[in-house]
C-alpha atoms as a PDB file:
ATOM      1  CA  UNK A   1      23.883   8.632   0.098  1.00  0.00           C
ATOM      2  CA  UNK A   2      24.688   5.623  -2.275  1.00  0.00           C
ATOM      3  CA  UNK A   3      23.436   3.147   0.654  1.00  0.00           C
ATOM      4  CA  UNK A   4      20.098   4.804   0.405  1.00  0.00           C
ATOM      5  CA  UNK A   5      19.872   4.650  -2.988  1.00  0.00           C
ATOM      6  CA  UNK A   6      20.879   1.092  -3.316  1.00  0.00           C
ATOM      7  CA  UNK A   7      18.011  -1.784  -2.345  1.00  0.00           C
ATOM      8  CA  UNK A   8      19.373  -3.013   0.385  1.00  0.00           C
ATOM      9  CA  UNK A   9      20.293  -7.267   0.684  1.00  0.00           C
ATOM     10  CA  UNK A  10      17.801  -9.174   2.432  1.00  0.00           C
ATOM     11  CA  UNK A  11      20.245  -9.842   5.121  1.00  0.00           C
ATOM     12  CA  UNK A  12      20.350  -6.371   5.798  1.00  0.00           C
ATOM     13  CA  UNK A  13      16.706  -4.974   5.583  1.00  0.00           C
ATOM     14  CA  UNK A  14      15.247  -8.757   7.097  1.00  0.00           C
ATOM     15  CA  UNK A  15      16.805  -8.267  10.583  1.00  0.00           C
ATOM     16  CA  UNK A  16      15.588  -5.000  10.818  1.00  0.00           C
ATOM     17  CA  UNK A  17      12.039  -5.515   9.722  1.00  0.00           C
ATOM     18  CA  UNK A  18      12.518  -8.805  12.385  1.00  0.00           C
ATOM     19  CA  UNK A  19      13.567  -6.217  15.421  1.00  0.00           C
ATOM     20  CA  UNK A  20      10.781  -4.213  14.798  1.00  0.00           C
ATOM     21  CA  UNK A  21       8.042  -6.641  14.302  1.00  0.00           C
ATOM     22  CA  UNK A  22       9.508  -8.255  17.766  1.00  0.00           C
ATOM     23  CA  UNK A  23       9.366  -4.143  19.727  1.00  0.00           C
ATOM     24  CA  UNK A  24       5.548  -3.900  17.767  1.00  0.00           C
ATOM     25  CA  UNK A  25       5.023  -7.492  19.596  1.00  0.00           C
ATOM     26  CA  UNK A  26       6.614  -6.644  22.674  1.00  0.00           C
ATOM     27  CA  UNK A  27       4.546  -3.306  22.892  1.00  0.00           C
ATOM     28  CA  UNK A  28       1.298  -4.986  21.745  1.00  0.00           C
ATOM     29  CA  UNK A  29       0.665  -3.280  19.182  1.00  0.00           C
ATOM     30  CA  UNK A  30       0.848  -4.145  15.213  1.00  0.00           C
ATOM     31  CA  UNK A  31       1.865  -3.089  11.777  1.00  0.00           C
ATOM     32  CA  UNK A  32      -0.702  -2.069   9.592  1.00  0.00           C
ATOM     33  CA  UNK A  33      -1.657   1.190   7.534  1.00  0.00           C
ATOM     34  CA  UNK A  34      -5.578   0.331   7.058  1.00  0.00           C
ATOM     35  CA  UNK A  35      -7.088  -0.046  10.658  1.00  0.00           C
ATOM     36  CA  UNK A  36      -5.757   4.195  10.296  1.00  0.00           C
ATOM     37  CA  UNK A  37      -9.428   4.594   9.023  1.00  0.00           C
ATOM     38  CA  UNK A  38     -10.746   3.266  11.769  1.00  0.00           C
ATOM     39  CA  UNK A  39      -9.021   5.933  13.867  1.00  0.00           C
ATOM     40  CA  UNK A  40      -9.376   9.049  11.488  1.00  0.00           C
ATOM     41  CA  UNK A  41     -13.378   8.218  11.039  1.00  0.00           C
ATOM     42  CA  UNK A  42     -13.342   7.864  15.296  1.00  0.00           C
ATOM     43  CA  UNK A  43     -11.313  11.730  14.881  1.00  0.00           C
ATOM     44  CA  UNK A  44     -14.179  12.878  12.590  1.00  0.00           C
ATOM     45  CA  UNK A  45     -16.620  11.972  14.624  1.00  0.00           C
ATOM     46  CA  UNK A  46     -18.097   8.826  13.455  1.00  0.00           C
ATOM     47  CA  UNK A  47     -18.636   7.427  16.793  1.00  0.00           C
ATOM     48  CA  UNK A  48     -21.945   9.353  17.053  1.00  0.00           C
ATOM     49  CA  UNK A  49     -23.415   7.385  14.047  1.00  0.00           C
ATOM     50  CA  UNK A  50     -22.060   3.541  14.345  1.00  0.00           C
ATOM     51  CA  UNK A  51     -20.427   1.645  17.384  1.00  0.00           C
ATOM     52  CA  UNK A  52     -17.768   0.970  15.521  1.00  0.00           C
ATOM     53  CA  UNK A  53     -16.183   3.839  16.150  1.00  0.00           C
ATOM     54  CA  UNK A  54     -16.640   4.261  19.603  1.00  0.00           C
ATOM     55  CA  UNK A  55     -13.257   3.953  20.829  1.00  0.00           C
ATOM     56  CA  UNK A  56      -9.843   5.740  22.512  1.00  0.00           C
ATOM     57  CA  UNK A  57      -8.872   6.741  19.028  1.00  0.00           C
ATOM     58  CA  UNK A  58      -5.441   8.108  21.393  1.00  0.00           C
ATOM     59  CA  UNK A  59      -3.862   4.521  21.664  1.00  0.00           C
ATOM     60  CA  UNK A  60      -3.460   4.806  18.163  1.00  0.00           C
ATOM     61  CA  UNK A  61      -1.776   7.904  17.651  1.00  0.00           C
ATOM     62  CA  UNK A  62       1.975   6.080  17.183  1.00  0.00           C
ATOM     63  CA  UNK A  63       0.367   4.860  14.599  1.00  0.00           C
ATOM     64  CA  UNK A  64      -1.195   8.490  12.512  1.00  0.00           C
ATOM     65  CA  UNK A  65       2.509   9.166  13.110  1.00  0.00           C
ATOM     66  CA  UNK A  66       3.643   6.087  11.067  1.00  0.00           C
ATOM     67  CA  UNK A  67       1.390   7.804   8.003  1.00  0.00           C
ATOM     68  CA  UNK A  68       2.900  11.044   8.743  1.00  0.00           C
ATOM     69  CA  UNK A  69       6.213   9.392   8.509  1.00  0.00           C
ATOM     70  CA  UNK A  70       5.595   7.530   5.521  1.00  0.00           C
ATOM     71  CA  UNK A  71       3.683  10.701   3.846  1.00  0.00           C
ATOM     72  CA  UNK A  72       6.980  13.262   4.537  1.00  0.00           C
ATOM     73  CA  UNK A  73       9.707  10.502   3.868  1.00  0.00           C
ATOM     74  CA  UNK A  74       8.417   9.761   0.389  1.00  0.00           C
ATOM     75  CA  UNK A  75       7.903  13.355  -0.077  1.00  0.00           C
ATOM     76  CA  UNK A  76      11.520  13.841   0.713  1.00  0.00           C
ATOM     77  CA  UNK A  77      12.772  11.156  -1.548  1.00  0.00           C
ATOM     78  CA  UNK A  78      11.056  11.946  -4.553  1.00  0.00           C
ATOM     79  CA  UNK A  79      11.731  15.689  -4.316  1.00  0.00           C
ATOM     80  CA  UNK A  80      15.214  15.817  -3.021  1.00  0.00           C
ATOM     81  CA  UNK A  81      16.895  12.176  -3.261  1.00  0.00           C
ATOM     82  CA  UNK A  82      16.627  12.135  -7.335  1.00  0.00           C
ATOM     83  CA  UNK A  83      16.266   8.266  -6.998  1.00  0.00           C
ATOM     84  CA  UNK A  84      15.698   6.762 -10.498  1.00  0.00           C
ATOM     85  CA  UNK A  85      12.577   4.644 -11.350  1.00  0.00           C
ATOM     86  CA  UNK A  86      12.687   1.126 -10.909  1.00  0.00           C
ATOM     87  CA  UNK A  87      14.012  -0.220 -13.866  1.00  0.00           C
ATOM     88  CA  UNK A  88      11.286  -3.305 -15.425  1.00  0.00           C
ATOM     89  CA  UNK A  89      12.291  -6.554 -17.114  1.00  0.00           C
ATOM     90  CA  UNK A  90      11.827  -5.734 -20.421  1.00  0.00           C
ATOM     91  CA  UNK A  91       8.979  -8.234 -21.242  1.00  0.00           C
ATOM     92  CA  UNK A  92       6.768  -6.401 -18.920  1.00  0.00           C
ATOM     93  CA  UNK A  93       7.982  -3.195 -20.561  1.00  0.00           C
ATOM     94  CA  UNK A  94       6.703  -3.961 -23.589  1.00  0.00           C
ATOM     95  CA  UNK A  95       3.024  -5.749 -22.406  1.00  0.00           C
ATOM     96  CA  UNK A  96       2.725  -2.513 -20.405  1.00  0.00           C
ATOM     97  CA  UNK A  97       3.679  -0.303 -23.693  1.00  0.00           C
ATOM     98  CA  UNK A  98       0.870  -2.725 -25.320  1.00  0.00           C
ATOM     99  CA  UNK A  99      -1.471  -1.607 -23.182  1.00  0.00           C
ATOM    100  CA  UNK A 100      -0.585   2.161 -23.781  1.00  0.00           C
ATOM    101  CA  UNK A 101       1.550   2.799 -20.754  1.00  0.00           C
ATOM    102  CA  UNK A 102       4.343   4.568 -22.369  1.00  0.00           C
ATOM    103  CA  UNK A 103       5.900   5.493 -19.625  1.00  0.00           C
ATOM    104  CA  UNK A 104       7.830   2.848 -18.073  1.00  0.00           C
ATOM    105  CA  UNK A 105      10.826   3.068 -16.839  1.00  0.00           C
ATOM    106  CA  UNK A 106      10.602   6.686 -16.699  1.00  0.00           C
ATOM    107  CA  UNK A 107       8.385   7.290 -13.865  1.00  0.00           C
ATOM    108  CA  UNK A 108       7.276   5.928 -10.637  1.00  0.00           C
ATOM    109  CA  UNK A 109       3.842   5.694 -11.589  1.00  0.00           C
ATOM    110  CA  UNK A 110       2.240   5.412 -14.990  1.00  0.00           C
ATOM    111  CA  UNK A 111       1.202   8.681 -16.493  1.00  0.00           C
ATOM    112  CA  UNK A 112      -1.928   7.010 -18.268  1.00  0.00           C
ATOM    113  CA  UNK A 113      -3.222   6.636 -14.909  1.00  0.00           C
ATOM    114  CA  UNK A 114      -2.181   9.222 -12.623  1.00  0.00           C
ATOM    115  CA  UNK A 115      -1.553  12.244 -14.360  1.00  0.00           C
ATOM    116  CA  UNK A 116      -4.227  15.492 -14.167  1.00  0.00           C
ATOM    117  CA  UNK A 117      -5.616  14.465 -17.730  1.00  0.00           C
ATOM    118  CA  UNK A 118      -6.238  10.796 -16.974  1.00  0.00           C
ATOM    119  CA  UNK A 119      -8.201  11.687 -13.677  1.00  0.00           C
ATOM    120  CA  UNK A 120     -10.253  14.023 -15.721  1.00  0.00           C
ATOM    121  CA  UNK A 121     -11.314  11.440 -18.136  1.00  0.00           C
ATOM    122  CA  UNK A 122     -14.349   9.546 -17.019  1.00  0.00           C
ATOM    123  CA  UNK A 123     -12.762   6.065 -17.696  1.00  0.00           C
ATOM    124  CA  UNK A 124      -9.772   7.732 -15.330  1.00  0.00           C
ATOM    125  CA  UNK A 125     -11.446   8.878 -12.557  1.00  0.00           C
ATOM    126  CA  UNK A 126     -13.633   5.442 -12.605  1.00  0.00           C
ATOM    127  CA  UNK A 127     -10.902   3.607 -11.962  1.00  0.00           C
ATOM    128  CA  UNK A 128      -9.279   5.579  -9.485  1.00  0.00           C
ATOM    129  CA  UNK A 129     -12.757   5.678  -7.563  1.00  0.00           C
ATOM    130  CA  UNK A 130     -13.696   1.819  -7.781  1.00  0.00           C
ATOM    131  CA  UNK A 131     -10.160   1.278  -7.208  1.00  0.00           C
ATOM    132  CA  UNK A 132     -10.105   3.080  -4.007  1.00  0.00           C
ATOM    133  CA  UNK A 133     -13.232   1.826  -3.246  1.00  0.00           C
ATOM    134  CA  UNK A 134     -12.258  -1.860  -3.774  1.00  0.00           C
ATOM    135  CA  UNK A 135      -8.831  -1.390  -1.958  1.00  0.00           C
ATOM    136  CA  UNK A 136     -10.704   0.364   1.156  1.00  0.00           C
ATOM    137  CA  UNK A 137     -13.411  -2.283   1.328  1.00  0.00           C
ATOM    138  CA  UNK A 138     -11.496  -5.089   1.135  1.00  0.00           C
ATOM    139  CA  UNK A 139      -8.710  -4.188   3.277  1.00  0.00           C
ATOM    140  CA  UNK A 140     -11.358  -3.783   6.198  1.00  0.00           C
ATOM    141  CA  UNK A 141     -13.257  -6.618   4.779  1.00  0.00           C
ATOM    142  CA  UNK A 142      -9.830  -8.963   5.405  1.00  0.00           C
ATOM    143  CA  UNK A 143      -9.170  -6.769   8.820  1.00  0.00           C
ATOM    144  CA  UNK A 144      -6.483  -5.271   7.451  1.00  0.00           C
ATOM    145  CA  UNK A 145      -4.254  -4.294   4.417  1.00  0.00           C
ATOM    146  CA  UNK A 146      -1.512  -5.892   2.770  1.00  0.00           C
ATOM    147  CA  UNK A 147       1.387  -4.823   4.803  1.00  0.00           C
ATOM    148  CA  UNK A 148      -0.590  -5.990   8.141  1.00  0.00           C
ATOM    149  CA  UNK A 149      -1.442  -9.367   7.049  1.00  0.00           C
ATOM    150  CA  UNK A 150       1.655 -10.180   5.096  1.00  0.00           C
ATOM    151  CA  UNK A 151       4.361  -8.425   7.677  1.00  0.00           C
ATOM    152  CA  UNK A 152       2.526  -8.528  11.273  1.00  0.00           C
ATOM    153  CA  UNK A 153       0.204 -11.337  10.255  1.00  0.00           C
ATOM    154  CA  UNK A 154       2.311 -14.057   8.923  1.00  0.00           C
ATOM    155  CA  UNK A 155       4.957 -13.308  11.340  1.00  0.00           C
ATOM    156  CA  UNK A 156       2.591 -14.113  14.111  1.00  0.00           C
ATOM    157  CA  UNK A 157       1.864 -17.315  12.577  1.00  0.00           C
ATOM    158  CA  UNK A 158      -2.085 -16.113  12.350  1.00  0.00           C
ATOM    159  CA  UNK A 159      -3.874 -18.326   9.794  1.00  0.00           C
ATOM    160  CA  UNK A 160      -6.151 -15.398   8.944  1.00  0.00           C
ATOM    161  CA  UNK A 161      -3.627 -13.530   7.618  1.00  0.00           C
ATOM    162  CA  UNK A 162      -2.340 -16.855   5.592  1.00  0.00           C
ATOM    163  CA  UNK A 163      -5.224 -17.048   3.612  1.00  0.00           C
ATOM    164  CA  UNK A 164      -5.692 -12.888   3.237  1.00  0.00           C
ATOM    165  CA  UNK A 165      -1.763 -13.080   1.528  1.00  0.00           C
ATOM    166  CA  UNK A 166      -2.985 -16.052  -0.560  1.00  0.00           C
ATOM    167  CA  UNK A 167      -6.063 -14.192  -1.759  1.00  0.00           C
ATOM    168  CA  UNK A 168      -4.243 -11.255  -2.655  1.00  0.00           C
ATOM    169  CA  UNK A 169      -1.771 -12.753  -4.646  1.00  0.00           C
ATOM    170  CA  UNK A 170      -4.636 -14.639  -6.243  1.00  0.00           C
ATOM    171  CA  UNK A 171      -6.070 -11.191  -6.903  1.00  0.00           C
ATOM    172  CA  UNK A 172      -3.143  -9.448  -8.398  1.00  0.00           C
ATOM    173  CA  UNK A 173      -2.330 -12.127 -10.767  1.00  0.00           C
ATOM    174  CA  UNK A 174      -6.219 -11.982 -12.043  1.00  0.00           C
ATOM    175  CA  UNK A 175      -5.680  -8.265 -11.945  1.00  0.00           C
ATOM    176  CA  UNK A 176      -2.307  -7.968 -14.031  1.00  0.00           C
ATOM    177  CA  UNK A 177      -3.263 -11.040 -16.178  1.00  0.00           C
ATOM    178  CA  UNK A 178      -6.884 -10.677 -17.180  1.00  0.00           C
ATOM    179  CA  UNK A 179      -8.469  -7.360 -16.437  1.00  0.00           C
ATOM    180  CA  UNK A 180      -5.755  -4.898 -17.016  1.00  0.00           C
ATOM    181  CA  UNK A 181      -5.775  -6.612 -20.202  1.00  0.00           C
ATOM    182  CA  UNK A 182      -9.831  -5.765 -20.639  1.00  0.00           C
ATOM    183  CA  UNK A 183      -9.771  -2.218 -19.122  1.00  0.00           C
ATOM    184  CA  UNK A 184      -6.634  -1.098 -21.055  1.00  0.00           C
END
């Protein structure tokens, strides 16, 4: 159990990400969480209201596995693995305690934020609704989210996904240095 715990050394985990970038390749198909809207809208029904979604959403079924996958593992690990939160540098600790966020370091994701009483503020559930908004928008917007630009992207060499990584670093940065700063 202490190897799961553990981050792993980039010798370790890059390989692995490597062989199974080169089987997505090698099966034609990429790595990507967002285009899984595309598939669950085509599911739904969509397909009767925009072209869009006129397609064989059963090629993509691997991929409603992959959330499944994702969904139980980190359902597993928080509930039965006990892993710790990540621990922050302690300058961030204390801008983040500036801003209110008291609890750092104590969970994996900031109480002011995501806890029942925050969503029922209306400041709290704006966020989380332009936030979700903004996130689902522009991950179409850039065809496709961070993990599919900056893991199958890149490692295609696809200049498209380049300049998506660039803008959302750009992005985060303004995010974490300038409006957090407003909002909070």
């Amino acid at each position: 159990m202490e190897l799961i715990y553990k981050p792993w050394a980039w010798y370790v985990a890059g390989p692995i990400i490597v062989f199974v970038l080169f089987m997505l390749v090698k099966l034609g198909k990429s790595f990507g969480m967002s285009s899984n809207l595309n598939t669950m809208c085509t599911i739904a029904g969509a397909g009767k209201f925009s072209d869009t979604f006129k397609t064989d959403w059963k090629i993509n079924t691997w991929s409603l596995v992959l959330i499944l996958g994702v969904f139980l593992g980190g359902l597993i690990a928080f509930n039965f693995l006990h892993v710790e939160a990540p621990q922050l540098h302690p300058d961030s600790v204390d801008s983040l305690k500036a801003m209110g966020f008291n609890s750092v370091n104590q969970d994996f994701l900031p109480q002011k934020l995501y806890s029942l009483d925050a969503l029922l503020t209306i400041k709290g559930f704006a966020i989380v609704l332009l936030a979700g908004f903004l996130v689902g928008f522009g991950a179409r917007y850039a065809g496709g989210c961070t993990s599919g630009h900056a893991i199958s992207g890149l490692s295609n060499l696809q200049l498209p996904s380049l300049i998506a990584v660039i803008g959302f670093f750009i992005g985060g940065l303004l995010m974490v240095h300038f409006l957090m700063p407003l909002i909070f």
